[in-house]
N, C-alpha and C. Protein backbone atom coordinates (compact mmCIF):
# COMPACT_ATOMS: atom_id res chain seq x y z
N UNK A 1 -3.88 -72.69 -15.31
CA UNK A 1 -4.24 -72.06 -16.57
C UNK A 1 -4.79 -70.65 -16.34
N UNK A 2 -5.36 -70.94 -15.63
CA UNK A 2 -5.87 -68.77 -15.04
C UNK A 2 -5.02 -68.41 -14.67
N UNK A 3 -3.73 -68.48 -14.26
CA UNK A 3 -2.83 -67.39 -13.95
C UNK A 3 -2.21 -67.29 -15.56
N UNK A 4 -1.98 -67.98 -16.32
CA UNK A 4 -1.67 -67.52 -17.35
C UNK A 4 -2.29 -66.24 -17.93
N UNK A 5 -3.92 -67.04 -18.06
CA UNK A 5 -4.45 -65.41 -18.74
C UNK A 5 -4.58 -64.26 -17.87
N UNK A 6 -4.40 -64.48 -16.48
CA UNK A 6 -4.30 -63.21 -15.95
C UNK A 6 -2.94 -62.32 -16.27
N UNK A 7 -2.04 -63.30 -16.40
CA UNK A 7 0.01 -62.41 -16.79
C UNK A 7 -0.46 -62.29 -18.03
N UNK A 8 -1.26 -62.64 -18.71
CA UNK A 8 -1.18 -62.59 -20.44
C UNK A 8 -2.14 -61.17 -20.12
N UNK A 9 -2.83 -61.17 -19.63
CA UNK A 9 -3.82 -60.06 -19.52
C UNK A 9 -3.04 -59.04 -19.28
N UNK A 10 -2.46 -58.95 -18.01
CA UNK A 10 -1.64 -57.99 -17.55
C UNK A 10 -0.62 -57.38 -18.53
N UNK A 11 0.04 -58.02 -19.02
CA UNK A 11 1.24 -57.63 -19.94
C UNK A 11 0.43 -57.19 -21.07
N UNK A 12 -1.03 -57.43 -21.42
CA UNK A 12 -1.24 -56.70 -22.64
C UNK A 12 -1.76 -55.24 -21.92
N UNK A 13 -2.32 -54.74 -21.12
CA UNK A 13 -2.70 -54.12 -20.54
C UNK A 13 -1.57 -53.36 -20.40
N UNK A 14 -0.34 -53.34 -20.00
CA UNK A 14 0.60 -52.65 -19.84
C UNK A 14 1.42 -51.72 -21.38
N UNK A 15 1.15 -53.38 -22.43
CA UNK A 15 1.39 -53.01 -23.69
C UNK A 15 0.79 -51.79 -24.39
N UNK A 16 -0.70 -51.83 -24.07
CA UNK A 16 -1.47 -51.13 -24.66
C UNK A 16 -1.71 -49.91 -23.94
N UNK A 17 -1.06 -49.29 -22.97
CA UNK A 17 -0.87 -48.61 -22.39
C UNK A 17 0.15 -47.65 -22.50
N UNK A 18 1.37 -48.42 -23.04
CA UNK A 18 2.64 -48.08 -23.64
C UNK A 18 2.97 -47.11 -24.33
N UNK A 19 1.79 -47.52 -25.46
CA UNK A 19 2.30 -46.80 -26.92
C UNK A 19 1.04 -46.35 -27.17
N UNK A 20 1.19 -44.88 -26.80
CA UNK A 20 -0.12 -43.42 -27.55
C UNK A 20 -0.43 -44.24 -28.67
N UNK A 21 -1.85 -43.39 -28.89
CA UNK A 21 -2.72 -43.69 -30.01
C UNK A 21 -2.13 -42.73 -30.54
N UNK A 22 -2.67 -42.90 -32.35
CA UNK A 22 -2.38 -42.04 -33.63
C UNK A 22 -3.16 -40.59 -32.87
N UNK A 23 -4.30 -40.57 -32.01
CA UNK A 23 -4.86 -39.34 -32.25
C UNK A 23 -4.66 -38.95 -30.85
N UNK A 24 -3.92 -39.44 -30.14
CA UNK A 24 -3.32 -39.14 -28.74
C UNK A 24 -2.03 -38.29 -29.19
N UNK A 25 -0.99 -38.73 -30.09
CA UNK A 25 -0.42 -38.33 -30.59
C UNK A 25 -0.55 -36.38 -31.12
N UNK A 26 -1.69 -36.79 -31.86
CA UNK A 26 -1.73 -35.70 -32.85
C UNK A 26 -2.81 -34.57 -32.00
N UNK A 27 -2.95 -34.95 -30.90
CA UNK A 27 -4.20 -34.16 -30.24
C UNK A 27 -3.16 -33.28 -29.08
N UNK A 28 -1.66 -34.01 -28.85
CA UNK A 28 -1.19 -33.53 -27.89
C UNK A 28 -1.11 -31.96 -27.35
N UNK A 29 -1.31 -31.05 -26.31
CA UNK A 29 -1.32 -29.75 -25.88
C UNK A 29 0.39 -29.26 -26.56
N UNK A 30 0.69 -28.42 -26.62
CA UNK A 30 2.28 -27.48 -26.02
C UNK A 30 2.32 -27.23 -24.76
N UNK A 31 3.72 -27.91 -24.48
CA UNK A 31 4.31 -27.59 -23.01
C UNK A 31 3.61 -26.13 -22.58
N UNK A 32 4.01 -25.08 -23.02
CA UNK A 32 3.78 -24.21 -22.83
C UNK A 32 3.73 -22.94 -23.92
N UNK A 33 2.52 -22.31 -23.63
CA UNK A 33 2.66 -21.36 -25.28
C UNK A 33 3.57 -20.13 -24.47
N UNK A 34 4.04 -19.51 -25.45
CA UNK A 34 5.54 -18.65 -25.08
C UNK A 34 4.79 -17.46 -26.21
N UNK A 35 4.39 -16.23 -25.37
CA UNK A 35 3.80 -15.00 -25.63
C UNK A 35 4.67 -14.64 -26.81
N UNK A 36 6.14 -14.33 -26.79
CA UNK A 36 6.52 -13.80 -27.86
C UNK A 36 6.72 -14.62 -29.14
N UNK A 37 6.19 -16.06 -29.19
CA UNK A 37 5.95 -16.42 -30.21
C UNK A 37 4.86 -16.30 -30.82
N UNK A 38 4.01 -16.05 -30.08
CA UNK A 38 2.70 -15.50 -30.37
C UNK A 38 1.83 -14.21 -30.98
N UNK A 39 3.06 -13.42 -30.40
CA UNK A 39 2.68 -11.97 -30.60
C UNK A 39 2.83 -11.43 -31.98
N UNK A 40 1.65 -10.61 -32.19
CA UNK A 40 1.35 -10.14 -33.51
C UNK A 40 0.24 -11.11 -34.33
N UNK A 41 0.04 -11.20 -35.95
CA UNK A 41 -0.62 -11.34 -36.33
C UNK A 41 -0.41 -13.17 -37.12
N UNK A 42 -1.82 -13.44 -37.11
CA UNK A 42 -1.68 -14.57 -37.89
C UNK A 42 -2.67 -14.93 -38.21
N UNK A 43 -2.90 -15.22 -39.68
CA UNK A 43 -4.05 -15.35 -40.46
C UNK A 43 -4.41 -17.02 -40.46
N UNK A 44 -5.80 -17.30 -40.69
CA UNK A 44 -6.78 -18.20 -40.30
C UNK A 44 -6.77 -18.91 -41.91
N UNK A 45 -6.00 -20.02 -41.57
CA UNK A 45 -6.03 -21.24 -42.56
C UNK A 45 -7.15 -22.10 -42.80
N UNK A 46 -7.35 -22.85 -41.86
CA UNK A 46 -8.56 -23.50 -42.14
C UNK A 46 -9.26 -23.91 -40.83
N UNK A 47 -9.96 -24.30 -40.74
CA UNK A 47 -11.31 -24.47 -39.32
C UNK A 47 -12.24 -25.45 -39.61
N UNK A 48 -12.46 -25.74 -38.35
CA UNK A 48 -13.14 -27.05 -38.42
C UNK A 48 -14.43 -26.77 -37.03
N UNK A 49 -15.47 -27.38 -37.33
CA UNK A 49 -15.98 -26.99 -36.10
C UNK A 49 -17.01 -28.41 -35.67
N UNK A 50 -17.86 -27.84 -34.58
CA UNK A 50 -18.50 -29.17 -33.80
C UNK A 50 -19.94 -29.11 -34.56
N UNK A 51 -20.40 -27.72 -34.74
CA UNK A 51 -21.43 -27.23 -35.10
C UNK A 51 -22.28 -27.43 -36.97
N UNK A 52 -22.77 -27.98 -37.45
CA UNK A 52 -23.03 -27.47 -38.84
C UNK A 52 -22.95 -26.13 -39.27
N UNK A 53 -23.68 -25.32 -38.23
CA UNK A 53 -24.68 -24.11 -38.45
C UNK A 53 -23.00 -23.29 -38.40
N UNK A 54 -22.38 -23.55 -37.56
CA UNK A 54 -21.11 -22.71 -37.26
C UNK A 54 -20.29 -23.06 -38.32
N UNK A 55 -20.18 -23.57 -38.99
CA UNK A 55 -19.76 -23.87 -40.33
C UNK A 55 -19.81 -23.06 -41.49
N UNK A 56 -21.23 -22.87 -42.05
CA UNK A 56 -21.82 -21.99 -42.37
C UNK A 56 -21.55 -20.28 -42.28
N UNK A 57 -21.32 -20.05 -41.23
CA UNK A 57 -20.63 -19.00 -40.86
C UNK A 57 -19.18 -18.73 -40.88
N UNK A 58 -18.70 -19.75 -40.84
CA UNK A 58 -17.35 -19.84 -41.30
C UNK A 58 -17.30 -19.26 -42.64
N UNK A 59 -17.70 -20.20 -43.47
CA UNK A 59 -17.51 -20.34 -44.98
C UNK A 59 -17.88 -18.62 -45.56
N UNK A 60 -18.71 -17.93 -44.63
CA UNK A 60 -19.18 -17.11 -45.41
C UNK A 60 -18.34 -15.76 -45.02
N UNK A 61 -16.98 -15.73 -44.07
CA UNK A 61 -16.03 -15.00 -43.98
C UNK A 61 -15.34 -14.81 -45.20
N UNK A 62 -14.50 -14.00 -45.85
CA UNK A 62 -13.95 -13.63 -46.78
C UNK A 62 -12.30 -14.49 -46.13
N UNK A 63 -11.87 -13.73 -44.62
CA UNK A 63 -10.37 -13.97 -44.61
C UNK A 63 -10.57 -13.57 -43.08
N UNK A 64 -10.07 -14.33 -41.95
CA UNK A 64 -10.19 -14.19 -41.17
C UNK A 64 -8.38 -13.75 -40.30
N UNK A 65 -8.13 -12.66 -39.26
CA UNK A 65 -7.08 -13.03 -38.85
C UNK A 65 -7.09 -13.10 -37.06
N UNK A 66 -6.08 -13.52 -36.41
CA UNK A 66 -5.99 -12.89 -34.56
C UNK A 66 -4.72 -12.14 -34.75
N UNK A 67 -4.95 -11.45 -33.68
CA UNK A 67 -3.88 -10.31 -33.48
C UNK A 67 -3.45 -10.82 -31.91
N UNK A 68 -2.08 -10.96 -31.37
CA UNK A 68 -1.75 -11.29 -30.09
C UNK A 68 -1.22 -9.68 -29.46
N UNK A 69 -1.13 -9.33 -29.03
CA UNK A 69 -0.61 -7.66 -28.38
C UNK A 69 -0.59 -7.70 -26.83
N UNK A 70 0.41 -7.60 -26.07
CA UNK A 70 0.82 -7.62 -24.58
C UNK A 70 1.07 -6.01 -24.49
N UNK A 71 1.36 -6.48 -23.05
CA UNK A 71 1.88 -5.35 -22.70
C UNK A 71 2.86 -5.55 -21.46
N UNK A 72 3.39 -4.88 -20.15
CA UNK A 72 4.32 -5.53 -19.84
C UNK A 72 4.01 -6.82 -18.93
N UNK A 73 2.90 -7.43 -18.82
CA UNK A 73 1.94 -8.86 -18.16
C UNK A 73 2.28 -9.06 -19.03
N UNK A 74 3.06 -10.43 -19.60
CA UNK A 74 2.88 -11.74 -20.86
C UNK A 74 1.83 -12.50 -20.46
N UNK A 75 1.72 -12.49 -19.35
CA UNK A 75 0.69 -13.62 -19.13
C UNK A 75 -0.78 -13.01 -19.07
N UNK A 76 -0.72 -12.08 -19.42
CA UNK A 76 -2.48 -11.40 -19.73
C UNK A 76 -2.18 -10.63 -20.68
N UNK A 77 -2.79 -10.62 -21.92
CA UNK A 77 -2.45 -10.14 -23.13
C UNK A 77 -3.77 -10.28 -23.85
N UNK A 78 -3.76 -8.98 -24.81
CA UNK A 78 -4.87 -8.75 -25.97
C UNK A 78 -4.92 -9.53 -26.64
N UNK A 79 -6.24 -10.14 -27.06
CA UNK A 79 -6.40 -10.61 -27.81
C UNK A 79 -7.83 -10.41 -29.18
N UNK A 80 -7.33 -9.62 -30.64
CA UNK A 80 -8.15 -9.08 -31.16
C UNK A 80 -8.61 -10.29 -32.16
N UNK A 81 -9.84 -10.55 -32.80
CA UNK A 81 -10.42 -11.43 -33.72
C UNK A 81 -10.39 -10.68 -34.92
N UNK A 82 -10.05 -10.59 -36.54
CA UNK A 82 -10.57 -9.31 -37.26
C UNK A 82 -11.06 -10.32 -38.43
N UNK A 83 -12.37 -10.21 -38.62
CA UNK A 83 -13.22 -10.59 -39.84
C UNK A 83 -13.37 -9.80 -41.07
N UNK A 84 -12.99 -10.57 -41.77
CA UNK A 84 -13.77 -9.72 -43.18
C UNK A 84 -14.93 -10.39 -43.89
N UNK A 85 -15.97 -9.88 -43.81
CA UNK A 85 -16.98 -10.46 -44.50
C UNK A 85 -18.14 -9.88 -45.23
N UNK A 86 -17.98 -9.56 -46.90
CA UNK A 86 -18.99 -9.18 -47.27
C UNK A 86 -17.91 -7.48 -47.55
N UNK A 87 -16.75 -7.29 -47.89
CA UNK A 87 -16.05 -5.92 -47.60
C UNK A 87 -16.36 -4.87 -46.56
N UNK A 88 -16.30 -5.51 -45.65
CA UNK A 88 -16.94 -5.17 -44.21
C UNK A 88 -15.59 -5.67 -43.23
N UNK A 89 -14.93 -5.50 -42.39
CA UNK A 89 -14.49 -5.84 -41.36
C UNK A 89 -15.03 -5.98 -40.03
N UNK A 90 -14.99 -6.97 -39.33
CA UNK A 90 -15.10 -6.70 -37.55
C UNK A 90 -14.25 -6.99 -36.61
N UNK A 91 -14.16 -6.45 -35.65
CA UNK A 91 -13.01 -6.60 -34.60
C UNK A 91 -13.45 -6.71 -33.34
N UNK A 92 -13.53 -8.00 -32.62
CA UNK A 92 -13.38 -8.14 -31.16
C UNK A 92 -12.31 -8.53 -30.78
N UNK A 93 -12.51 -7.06 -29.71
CA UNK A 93 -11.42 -7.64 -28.75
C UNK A 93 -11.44 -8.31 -27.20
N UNK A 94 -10.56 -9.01 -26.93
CA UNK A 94 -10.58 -9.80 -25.72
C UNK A 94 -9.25 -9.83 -24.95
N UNK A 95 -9.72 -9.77 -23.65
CA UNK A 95 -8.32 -9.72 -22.82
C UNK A 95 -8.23 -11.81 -22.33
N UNK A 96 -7.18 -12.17 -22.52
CA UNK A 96 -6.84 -13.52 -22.67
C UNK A 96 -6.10 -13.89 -21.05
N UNK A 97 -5.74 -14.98 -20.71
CA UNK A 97 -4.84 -14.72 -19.52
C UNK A 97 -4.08 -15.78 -19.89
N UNK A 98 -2.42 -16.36 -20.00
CA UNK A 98 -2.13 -17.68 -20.60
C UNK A 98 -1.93 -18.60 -19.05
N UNK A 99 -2.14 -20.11 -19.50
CA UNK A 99 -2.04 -20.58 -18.51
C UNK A 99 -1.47 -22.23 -18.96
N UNK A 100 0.28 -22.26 -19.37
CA UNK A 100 0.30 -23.43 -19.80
C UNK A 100 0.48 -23.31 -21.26
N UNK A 101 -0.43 -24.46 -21.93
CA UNK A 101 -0.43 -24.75 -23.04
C UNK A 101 -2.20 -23.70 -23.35
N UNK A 102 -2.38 -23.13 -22.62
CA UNK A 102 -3.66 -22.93 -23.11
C UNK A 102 -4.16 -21.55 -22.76
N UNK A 103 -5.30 -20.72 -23.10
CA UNK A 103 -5.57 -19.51 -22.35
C UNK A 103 -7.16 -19.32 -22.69
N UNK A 104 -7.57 -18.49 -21.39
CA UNK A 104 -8.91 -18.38 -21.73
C UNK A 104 -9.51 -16.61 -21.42
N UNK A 105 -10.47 -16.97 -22.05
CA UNK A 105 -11.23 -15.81 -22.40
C UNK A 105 -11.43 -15.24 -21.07
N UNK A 106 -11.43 -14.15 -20.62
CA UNK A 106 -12.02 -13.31 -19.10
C UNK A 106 -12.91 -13.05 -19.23
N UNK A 107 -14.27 -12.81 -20.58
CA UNK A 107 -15.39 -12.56 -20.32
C UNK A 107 -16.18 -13.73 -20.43
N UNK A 108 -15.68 -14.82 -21.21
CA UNK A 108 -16.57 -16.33 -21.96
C UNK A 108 -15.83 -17.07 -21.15
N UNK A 109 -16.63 -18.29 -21.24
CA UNK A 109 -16.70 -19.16 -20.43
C UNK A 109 -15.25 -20.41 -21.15
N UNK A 110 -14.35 -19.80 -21.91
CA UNK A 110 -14.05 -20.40 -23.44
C UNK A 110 -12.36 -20.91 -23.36
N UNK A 111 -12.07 -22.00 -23.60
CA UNK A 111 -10.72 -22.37 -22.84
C UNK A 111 -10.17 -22.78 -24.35
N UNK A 112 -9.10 -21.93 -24.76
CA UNK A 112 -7.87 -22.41 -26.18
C UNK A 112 -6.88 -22.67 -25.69
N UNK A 113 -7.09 -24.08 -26.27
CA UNK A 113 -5.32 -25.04 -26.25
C UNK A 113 -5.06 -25.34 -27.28
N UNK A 114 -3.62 -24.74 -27.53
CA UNK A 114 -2.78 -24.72 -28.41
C UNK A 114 -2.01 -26.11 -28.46
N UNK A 115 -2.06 -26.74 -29.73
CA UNK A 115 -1.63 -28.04 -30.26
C UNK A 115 -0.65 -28.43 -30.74
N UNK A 116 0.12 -29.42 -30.62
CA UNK A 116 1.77 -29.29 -31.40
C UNK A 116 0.99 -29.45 -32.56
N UNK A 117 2.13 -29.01 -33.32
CA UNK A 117 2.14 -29.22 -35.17
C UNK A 117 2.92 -29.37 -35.84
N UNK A 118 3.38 -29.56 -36.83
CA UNK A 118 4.82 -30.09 -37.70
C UNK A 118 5.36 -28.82 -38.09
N UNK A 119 4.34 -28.11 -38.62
CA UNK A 119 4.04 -26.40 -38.75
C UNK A 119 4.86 -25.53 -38.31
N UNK A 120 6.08 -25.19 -38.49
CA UNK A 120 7.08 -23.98 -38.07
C UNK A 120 6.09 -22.53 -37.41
N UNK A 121 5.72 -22.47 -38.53
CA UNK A 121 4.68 -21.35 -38.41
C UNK A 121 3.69 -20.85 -38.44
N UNK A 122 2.81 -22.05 -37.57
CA UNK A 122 1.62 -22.09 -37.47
C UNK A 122 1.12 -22.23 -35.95
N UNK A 123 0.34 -22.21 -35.30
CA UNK A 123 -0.29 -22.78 -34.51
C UNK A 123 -2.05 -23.31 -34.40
N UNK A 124 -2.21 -24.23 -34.40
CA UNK A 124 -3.30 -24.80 -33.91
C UNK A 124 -4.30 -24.69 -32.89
N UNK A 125 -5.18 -24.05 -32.61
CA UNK A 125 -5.98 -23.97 -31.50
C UNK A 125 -7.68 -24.41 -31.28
N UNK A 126 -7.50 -25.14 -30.46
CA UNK A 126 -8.72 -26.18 -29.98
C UNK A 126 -9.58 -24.88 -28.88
N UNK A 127 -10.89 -24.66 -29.57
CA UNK A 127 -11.28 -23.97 -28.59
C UNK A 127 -12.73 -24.49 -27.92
N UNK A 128 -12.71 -24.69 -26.46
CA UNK A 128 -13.45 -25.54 -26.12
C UNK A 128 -14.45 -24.89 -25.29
N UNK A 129 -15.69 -25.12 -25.10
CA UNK A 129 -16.65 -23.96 -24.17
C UNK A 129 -17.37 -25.78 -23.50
N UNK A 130 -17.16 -25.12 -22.17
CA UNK A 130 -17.97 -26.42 -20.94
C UNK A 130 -16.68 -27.60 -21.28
N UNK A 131 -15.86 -27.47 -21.54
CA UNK A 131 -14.97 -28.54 -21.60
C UNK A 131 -15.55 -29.46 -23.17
N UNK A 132 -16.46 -28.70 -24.12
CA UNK A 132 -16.40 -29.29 -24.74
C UNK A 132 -16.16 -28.51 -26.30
N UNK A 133 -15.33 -29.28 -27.34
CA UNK A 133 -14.66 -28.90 -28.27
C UNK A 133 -15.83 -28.16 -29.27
N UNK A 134 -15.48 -27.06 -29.26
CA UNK A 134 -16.15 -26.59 -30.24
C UNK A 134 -16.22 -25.98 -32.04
N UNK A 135 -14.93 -25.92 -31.30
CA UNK A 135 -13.94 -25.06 -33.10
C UNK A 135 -12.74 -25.36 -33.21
N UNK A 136 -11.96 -25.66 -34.05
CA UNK A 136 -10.36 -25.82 -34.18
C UNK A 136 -9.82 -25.47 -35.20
N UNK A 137 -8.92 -24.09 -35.11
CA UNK A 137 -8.53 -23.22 -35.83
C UNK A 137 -7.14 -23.71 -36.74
N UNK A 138 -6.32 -23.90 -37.37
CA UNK A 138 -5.11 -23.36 -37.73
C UNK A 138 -4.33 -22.03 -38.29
N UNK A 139 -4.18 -21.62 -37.82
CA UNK A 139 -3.32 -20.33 -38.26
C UNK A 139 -2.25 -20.45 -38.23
N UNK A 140 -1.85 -19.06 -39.41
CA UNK A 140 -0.19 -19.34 -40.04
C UNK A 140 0.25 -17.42 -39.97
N UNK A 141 1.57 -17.32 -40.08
CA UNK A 141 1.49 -16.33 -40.21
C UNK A 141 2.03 -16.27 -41.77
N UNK A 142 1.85 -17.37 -42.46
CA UNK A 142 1.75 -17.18 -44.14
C UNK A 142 -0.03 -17.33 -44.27
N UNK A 143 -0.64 -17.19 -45.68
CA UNK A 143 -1.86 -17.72 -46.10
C UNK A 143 -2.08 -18.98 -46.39
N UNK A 144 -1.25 -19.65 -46.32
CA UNK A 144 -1.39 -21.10 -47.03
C UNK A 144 -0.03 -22.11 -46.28
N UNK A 145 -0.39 -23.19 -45.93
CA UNK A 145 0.64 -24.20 -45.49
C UNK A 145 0.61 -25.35 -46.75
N UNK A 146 1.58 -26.06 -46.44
CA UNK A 146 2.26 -27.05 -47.70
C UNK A 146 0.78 -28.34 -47.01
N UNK A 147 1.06 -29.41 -48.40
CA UNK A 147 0.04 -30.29 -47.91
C UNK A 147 -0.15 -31.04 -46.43
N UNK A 148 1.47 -31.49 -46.01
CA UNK A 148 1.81 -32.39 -45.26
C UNK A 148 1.08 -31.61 -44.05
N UNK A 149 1.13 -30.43 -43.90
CA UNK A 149 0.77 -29.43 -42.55
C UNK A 149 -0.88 -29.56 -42.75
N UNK A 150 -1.58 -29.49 -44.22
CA UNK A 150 -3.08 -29.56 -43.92
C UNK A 150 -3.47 -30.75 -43.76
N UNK A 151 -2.56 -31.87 -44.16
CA UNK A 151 -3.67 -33.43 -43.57
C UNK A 151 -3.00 -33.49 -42.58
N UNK A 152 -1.83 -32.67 -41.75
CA UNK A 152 -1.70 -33.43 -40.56
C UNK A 152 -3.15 -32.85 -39.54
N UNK A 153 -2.99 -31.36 -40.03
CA UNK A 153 -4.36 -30.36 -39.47
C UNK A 153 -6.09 -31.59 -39.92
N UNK A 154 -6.32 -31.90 -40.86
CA UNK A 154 -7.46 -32.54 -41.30
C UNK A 154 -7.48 -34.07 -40.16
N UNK A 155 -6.20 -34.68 -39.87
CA UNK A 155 -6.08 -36.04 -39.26
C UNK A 155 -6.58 -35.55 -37.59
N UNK A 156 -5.92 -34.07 -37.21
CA UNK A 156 -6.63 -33.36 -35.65
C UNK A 156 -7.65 -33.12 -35.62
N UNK A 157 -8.23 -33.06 -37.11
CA UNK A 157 -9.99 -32.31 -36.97
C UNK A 157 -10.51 -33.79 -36.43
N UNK A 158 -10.18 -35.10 -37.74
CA UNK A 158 -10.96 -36.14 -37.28
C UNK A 158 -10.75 -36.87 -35.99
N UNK A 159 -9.49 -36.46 -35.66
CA UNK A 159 -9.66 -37.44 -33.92
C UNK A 159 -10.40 -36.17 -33.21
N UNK A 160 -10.65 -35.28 -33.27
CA UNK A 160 -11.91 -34.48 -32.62
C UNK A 160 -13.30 -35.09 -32.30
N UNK A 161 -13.52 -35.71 -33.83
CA UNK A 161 -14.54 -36.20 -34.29
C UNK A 161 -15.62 -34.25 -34.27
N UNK A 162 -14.88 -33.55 -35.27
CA UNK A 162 -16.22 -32.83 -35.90
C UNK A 162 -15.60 -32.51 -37.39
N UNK A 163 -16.58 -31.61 -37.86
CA UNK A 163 -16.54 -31.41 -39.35
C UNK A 163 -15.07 -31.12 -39.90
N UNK A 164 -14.95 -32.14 -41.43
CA UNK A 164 -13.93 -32.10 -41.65
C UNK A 164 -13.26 -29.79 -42.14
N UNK A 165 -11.90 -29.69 -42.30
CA UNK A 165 -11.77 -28.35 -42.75
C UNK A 165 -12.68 -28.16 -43.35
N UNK A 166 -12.53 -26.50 -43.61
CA UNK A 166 -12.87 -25.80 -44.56
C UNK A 166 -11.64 -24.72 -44.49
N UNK A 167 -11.00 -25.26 -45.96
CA UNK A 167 -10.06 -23.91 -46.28
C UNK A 167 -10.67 -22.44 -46.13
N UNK A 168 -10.08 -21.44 -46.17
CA UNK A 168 -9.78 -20.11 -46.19
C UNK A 168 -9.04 -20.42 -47.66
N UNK A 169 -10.10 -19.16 -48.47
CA UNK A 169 -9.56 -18.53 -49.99
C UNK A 169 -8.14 -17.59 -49.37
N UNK A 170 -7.06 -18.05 -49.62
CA UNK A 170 -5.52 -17.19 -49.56
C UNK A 170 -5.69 -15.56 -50.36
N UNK A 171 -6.39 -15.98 -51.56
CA UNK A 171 -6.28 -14.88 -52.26
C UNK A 171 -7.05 -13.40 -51.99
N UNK A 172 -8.26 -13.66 -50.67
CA UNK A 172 -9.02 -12.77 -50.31
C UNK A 172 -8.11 -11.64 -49.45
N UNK A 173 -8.64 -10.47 -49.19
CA UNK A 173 -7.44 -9.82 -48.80
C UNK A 173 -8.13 -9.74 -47.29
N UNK A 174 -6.91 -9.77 -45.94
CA UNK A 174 -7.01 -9.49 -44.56
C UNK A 174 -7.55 -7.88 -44.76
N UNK A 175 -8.47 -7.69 -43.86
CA UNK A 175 -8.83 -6.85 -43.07
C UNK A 175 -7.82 -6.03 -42.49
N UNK A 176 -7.38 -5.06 -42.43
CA UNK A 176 -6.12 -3.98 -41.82
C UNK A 176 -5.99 -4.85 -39.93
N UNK A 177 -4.89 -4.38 -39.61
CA UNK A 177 -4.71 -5.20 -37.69
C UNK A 177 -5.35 -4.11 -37.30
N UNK A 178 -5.76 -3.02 -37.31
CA UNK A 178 -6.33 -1.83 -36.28
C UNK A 178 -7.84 -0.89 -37.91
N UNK A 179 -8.16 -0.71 -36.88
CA UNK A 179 -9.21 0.06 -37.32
C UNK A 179 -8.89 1.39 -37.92
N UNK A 180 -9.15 1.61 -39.32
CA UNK A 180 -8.77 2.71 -40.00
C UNK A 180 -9.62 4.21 -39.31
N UNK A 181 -9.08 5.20 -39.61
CA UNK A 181 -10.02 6.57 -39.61
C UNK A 181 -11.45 6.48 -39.73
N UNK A 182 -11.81 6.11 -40.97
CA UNK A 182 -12.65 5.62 -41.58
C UNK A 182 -13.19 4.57 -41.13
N UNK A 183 -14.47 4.55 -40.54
CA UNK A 183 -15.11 3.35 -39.58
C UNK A 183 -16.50 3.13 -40.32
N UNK A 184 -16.49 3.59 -41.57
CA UNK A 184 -17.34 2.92 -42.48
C UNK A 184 -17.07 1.15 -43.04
N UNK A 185 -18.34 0.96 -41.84
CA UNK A 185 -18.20 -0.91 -42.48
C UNK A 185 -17.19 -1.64 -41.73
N UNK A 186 -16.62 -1.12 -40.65
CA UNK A 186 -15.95 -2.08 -39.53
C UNK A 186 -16.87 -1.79 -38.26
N UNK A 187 -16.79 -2.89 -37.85
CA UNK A 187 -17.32 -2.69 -36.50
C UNK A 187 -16.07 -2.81 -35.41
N UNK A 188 -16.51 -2.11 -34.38
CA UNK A 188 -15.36 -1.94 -33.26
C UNK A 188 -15.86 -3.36 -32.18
């Protein structure tokens, strides 16, 4: 009778091993992110974070976008943040290095992996500091994705386990990709 439940054991063990979870599934990396799909601009759909307080700060952006910009390295490439908040813009920039499905910051300690998505034209990014999840972005290079793309995005926030979205108002206007003449109220 014990070798039974040990083969019964075994074979479930193998079973359950088999077949990904729903949030194994939906958490999966990209083979590899591919620079020129990347490159250029794409505005900030909705976000989710680990933090309350970082939340908060979210919400109180107007319209957020990233800017991707290489040069002839694909695999080390600009990477600009541009906020609008308050009719104010800000812009950091960061040099990125890609590695995979993922790339990290050269000055922060800060590792983004990019997530499959159903999303043609979107990408997803998990950004994690100490290996642990801190923010998870979606961006589009439209303002707005169809429903099916935001609960599949809302179903990645919760196998995260942090705060559910918070949309981005579509109708607020992006911040210019480069810094005007006029450097009244942007920060560099």
């Amino acid at each position: 009778m014990f070798a039974v439940y040990i083969i019964v054991f075994i074979c479930w063990k193998s079973v359950s091993h088999a077949a990904p979870s729903a949030c194994e599934n939906l958490l999966h990396p990209l083979e590899q992110l591919d620079f020129h799909h990347l490159e250029g601009s794409w505005a900030l759909v909705a976000g989710s974070v680990s933090d309350p307080a970082h939340l908060e700060s979210l919400k109180s952006r107007d319209s957020a976008r990233i800017i991707f910009a290489g040069n002839n390295d694909t695999s080390k490439i600009s990477f600009t943040r541009v906020f609008s908040s308050h009719d104010s813009c800000q812009y950091m920039h960061s040099n990125i290095t890609l590695q995979g499905s993922s790339f990290t910051f050269e000055q922060l300690n800060v590792t983004v992996t990019a997530l499959n998505t159903s999303c043609s034209d979107c990408v997803a990014m998990r950004f994690d500091k100490s290996k642990q999840v801190q923010r998870f972005y979606l961006f589009s290079r439209s303002r707005e994705v169809g429903q099916t793309e935001m609960e599949e995005f809302k179903a990645q926030a919760a196998c995260l386990n942090i705060t559910a979205p918070f949309v981005m108002d579509p109708s607020k206007e992006l911040c210019p990709e480069k810094i005007s003449g006029n450097p009244e109220g942007q920060n560099a």
